[in-house]
PDB file of N, CA and C in Angstrom:
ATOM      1  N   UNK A   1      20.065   8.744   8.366  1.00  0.00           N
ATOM      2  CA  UNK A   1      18.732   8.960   7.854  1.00  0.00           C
ATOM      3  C   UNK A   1      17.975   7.655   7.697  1.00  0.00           C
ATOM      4  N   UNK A   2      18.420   6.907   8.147  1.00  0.00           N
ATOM      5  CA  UNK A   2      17.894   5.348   8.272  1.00  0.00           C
ATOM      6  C   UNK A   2      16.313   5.287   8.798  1.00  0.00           C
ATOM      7  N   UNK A   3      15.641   5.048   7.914  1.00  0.00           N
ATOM      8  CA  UNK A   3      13.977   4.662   8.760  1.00  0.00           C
ATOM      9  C   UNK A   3      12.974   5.705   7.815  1.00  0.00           C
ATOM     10  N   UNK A   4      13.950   6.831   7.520  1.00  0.00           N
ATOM     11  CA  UNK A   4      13.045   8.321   6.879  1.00  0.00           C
ATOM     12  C   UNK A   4      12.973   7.351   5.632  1.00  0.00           C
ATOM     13  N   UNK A   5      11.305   8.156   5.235  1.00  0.00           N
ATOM     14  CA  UNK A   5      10.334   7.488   4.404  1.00  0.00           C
ATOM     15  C   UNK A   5      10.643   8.479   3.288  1.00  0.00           C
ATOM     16  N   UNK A   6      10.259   7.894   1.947  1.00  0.00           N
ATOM     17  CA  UNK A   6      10.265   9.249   0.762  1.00  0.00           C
ATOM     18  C   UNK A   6       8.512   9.672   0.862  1.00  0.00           C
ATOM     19  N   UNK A   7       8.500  11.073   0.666  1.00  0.00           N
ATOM     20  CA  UNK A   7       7.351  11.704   0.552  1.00  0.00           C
ATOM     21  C   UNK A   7       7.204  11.976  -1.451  1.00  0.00           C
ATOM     22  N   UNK A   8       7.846  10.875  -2.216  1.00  0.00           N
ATOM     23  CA  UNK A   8       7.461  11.448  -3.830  1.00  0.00           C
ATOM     24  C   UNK A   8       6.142  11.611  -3.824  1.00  0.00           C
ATOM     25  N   UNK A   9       5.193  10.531  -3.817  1.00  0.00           N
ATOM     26  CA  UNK A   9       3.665  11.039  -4.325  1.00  0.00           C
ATOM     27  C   UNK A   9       2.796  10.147  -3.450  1.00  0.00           C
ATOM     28  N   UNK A  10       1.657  10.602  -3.455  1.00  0.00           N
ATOM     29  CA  UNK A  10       0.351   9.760  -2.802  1.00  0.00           C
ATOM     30  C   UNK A  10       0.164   9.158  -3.179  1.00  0.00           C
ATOM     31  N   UNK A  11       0.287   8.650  -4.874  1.00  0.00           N
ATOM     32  CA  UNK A  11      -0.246   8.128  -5.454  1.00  0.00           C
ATOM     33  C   UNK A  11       0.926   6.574  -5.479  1.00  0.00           C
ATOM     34  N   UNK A  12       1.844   6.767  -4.815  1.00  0.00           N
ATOM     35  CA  UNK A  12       3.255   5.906  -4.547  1.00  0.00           C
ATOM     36  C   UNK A  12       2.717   4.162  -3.892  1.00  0.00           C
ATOM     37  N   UNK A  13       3.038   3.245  -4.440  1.00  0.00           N
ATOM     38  CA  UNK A  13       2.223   1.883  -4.153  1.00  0.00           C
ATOM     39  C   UNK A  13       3.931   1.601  -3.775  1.00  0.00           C
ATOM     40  N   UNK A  14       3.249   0.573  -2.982  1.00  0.00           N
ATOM     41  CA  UNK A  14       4.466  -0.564  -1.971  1.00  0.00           C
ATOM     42  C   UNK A  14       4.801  -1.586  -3.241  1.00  0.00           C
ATOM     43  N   UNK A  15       5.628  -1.730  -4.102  1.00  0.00           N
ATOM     44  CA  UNK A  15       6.008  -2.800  -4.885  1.00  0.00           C
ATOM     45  C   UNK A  15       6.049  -3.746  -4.817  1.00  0.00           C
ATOM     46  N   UNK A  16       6.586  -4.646  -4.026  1.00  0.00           N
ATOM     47  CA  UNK A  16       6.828  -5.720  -3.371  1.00  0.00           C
ATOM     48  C   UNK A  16       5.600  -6.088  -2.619  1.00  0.00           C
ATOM     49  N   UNK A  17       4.589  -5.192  -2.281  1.00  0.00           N
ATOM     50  CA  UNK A  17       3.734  -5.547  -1.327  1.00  0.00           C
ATOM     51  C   UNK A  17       2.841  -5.998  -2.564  1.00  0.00           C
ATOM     52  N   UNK A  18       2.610  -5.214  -3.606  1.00  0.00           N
ATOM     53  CA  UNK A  18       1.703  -5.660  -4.451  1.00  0.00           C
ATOM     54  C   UNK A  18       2.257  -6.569  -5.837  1.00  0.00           C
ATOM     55  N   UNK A  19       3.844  -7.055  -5.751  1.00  0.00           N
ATOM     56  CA  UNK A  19       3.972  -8.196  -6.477  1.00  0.00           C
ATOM     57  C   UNK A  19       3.584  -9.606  -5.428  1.00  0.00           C
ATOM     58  N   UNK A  20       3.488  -9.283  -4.333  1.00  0.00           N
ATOM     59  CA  UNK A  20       3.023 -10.534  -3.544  1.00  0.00           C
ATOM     60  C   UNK A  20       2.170 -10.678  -3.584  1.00  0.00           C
ATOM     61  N   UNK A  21       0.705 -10.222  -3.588  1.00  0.00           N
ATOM     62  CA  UNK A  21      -0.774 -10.015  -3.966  1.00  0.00           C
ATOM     63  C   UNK A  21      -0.453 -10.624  -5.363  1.00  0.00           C
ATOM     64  N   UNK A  22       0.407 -10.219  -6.559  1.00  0.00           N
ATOM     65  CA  UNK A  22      -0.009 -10.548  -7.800  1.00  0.00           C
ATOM     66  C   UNK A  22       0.132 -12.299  -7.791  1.00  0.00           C
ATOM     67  N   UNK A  23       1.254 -12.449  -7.095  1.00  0.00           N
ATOM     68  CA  UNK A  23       2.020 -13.679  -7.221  1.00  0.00           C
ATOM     69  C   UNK A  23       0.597 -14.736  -6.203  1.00  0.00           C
ATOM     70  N   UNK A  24       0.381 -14.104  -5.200  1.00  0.00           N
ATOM     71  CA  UNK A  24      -0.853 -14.606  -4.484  1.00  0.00           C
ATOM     72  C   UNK A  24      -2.031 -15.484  -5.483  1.00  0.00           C
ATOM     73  N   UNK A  25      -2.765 -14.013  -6.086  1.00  0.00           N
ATOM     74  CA  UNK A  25      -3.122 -14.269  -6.905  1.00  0.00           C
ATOM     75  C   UNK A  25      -3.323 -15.707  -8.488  1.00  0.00           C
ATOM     76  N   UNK A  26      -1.906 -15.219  -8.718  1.00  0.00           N
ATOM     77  CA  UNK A  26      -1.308 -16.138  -9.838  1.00  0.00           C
ATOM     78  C   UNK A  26      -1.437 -17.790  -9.149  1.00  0.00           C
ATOM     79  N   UNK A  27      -1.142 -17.807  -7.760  1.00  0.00           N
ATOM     80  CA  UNK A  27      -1.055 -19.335  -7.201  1.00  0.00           C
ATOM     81  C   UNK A  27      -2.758 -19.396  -6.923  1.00  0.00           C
ATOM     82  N   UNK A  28      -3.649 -18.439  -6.570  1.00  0.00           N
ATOM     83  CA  UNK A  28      -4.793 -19.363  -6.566  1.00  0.00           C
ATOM     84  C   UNK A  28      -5.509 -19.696  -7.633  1.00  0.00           C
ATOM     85  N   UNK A  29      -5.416 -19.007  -8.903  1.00  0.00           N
ATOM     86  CA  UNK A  29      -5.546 -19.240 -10.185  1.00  0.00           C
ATOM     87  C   UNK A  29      -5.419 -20.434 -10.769  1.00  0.00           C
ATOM     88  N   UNK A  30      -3.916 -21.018 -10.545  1.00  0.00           N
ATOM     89  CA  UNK A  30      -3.578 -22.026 -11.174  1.00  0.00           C
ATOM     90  C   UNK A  30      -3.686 -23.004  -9.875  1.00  0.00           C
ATOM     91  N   UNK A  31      -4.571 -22.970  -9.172  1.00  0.00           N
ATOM     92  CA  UNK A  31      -5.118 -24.162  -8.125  1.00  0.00           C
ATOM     93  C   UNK A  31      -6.561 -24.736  -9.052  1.00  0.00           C
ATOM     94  N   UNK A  32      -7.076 -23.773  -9.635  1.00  0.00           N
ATOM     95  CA  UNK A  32      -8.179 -24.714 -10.341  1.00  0.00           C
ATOM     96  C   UNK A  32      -9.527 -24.540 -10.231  1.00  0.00           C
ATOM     97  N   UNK A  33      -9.644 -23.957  -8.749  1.00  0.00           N
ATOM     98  CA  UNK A  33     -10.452 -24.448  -7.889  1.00  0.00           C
ATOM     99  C   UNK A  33     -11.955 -23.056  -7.852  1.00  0.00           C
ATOM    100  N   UNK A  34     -11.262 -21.750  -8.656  1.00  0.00           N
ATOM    101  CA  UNK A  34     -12.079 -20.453  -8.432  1.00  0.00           C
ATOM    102  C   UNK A  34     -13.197 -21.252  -9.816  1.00  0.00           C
ATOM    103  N   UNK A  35     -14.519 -21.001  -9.722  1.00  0.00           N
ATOM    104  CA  UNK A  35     -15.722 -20.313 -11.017  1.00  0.00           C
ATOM    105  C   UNK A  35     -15.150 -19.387 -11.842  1.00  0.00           C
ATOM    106  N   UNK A  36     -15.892 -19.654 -12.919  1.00  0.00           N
ATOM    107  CA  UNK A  36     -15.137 -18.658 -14.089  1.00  0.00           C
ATOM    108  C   UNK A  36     -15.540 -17.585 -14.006  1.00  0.00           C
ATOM    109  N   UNK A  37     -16.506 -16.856 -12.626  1.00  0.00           N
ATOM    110  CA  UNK A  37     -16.730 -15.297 -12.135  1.00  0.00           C
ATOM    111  C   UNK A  37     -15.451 -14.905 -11.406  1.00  0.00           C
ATOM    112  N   UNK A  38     -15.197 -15.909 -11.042  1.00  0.00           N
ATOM    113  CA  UNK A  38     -14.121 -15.467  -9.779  1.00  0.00           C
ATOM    114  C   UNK A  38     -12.524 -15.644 -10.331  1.00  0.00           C
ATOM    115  N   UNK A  39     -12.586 -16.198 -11.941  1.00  0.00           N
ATOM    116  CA  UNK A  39     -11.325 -16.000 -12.289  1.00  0.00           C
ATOM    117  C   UNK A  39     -11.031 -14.900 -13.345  1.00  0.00           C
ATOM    118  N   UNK A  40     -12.476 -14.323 -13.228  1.00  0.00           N
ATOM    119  CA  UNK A  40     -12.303 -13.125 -14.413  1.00  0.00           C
ATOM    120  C   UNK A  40     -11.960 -11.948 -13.706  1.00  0.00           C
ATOM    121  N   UNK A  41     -12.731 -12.173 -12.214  1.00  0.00           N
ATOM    122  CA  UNK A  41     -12.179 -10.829 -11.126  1.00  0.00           C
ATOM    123  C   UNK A  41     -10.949 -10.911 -10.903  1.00  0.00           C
ATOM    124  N   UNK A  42     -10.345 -11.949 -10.694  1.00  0.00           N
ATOM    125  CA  UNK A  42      -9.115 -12.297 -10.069  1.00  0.00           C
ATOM    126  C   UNK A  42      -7.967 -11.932 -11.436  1.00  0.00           C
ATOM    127  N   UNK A  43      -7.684 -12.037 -12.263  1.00  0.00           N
ATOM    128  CA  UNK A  43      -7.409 -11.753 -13.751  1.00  0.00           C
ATOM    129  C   UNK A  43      -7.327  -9.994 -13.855  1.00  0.00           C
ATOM    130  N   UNK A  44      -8.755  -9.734 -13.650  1.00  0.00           N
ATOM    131  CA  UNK A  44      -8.835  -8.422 -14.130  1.00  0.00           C
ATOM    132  C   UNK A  44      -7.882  -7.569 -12.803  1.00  0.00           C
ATOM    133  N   UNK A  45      -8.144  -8.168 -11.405  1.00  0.00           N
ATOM    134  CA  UNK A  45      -7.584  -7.691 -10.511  1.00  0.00           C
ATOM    135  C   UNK A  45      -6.124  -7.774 -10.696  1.00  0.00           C
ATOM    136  N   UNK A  46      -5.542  -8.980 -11.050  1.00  0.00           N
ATOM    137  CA  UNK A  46      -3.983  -8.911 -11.323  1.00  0.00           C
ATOM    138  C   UNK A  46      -3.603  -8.311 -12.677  1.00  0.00           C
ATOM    139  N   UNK A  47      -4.698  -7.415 -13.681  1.00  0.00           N
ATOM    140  CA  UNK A  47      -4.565  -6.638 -14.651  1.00  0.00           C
ATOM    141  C   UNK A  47      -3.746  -5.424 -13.918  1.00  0.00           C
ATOM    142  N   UNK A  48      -4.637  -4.876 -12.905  1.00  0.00           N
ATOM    143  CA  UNK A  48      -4.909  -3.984 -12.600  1.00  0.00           C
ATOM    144  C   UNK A  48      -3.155  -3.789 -11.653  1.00  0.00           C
ATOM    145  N   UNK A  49      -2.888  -4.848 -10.946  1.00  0.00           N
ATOM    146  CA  UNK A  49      -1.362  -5.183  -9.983  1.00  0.00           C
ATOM    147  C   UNK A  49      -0.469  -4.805 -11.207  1.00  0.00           C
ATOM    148  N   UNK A  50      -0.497  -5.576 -12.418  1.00  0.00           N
ATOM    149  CA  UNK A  50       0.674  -5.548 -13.119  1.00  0.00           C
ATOM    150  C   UNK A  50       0.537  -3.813 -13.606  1.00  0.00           C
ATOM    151  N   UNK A  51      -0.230  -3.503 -14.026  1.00  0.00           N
ATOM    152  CA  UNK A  51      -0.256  -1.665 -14.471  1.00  0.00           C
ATOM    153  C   UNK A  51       0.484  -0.918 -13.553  1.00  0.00           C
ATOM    154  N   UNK A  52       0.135  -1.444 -12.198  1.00  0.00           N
ATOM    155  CA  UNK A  52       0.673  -0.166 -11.214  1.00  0.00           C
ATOM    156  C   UNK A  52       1.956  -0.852 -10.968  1.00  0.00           C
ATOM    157  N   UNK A  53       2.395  -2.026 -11.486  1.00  0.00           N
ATOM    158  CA  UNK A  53       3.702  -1.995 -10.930  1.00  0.00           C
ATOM    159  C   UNK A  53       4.476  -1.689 -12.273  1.00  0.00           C
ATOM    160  N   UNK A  54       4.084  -1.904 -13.277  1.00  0.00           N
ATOM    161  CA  UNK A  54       5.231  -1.527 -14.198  1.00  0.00           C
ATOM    162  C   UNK A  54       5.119   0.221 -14.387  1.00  0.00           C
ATOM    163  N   UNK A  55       3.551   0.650 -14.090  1.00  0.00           N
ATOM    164  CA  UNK A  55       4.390   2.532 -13.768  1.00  0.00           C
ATOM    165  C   UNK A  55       5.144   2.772 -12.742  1.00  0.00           C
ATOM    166  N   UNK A  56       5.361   2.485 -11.560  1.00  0.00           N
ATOM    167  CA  UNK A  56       6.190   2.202 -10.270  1.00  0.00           C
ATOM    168  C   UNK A  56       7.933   2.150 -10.954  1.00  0.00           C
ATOM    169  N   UNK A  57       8.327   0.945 -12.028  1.00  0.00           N
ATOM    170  CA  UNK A  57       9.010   0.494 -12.384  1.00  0.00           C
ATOM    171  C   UNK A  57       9.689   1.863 -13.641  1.00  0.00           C
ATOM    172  N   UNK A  58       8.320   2.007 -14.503  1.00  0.00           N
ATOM    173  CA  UNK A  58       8.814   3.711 -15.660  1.00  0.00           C
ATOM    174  C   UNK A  58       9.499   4.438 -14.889  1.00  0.00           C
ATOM    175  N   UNK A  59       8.312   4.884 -13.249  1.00  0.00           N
ATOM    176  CA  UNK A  59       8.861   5.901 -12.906  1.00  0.00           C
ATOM    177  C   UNK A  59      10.156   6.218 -11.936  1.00  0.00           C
ATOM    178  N   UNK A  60      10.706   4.480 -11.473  1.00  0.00           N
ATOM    179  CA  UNK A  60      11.984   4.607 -11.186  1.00  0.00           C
ATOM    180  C   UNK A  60      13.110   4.672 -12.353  1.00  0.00           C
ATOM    181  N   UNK A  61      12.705   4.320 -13.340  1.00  0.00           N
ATOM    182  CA  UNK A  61      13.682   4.567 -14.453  1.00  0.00           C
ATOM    183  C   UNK A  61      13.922   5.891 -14.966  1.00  0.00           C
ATOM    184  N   UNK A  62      12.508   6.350 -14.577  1.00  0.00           N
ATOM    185  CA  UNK A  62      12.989   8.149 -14.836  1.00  0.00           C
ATOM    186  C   UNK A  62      14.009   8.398 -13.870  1.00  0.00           C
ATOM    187  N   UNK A  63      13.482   8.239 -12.661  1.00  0.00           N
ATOM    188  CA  UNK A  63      14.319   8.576 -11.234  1.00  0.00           C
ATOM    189  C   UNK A  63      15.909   8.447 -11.729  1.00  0.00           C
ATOM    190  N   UNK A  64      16.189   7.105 -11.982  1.00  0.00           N
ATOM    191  CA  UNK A  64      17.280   7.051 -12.327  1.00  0.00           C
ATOM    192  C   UNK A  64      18.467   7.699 -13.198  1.00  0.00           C
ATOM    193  N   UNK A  65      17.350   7.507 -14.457  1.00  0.00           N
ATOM    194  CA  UNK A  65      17.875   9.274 -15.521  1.00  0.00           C
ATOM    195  C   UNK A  65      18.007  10.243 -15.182  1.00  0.00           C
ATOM    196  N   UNK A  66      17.342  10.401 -14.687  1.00  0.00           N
ATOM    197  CA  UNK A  66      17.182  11.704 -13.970  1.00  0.00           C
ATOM    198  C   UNK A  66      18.679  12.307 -12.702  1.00  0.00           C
ATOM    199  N   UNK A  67      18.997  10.646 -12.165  1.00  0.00           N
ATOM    200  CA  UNK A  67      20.026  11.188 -11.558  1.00  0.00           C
ATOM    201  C   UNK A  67      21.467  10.557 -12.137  1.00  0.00           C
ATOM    202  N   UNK A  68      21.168  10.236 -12.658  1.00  0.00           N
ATOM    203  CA  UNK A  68      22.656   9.722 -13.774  1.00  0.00           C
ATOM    204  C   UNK A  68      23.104  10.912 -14.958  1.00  0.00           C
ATOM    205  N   UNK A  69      22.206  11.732 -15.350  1.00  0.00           N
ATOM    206  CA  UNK A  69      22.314  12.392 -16.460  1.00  0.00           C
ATOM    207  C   UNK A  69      22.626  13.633 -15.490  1.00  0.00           C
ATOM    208  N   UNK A  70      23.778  14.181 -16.204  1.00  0.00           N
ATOM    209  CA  UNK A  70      24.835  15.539 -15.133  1.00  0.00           C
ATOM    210  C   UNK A  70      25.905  15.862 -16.049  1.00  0.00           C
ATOM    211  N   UNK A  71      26.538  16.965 -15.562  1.00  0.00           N
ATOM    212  CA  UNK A  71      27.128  17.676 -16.497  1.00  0.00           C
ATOM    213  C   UNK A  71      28.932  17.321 -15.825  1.00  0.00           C
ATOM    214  N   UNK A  72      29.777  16.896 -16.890  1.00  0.00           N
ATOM    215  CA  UNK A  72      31.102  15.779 -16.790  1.00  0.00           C
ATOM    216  C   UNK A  72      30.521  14.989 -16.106  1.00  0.00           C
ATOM    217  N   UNK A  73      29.863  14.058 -16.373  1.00  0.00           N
ATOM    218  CA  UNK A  73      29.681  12.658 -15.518  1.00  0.00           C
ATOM    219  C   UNK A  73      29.432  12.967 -14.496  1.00  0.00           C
ATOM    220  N   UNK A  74      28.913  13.911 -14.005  1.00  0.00           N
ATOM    221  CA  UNK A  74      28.988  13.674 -12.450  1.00  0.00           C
ATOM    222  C   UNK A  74      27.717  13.617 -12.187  1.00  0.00           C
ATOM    223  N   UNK A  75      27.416  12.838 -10.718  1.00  0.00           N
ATOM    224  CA  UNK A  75      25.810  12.551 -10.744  1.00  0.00           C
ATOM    225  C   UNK A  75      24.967  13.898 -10.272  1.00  0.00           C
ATOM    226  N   UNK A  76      24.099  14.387 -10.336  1.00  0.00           N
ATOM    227  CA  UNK A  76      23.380  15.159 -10.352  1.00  0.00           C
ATOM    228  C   UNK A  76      21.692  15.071  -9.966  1.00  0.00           C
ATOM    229  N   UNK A  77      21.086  15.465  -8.949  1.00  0.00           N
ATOM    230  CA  UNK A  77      19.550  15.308  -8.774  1.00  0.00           C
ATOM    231  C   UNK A  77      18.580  16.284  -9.415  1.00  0.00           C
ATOM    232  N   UNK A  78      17.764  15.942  -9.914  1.00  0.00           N
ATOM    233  CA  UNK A  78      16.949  16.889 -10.698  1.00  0.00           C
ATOM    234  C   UNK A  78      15.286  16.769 -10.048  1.00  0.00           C
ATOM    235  N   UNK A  79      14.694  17.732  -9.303  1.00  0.00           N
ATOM    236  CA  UNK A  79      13.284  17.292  -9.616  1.00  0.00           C
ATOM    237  C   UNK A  79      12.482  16.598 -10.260  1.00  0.00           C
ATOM    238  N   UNK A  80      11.463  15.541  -9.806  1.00  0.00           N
ATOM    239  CA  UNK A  80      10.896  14.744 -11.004  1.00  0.00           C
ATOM    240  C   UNK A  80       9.582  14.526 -10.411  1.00  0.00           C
ATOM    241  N   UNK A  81       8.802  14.714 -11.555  1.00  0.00           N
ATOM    242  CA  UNK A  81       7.140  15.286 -11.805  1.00  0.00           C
ATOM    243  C   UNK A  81       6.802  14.407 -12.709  1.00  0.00           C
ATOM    244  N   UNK A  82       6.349  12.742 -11.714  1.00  0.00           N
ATOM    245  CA  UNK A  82       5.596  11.964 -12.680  1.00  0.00           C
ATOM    246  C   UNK A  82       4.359  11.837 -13.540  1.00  0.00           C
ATOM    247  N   UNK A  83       4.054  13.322 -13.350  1.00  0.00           N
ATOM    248  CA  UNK A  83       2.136  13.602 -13.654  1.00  0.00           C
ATOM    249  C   UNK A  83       3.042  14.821 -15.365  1.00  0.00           C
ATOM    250  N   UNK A  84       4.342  14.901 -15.323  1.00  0.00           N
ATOM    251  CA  UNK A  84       5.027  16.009 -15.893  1.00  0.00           C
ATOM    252  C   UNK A  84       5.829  15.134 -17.338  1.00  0.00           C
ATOM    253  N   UNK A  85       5.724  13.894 -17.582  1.00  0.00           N
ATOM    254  CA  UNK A  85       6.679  13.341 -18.566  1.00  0.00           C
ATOM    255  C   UNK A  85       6.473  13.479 -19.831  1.00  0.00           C
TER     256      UNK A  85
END
């Protein structure tokens, strides 16, 4: 099954794609070099990176509960409805 994509939600962001944007971000910041318009966008924009990655992050921790928690230890998959917590 190597290559197959998960279909969880639309609403599903690339993690890594958007801690590199944050981290992007964070290095042109501390270059010095933006107006204080362009470091309030840039700020508010990496507001906005860190939100969606730490729900990304909740909602693999549900994932995880979700499949760790089973009846004698054993692992178990359960449906999970991040719009549902």
């Amino acid at each position: 099954m190597a290559g197959k994509k998960s279909s969880s939600s639309s609403k599903a962001i690339d993690f890594e794609k958007q801690l590199g944007q944050l981290e992007a971000l964070v290095s042109d910041m501390e270059k010095g070099e933006m107006s204080l318009e362009e470091s309030l966008k840039a700020f508010e924009q990496g507001i906005q990176i860190t939100r969606q990655c730490q729900q990304a992050l909740a909602e693999a921790e549900q994932k995880v509960a979700i499949l760790t928690r089973g009846e004698n230890g054993e692992l178990s998959e359960q449906p999970f409805d991040p719009d549902n917590q």
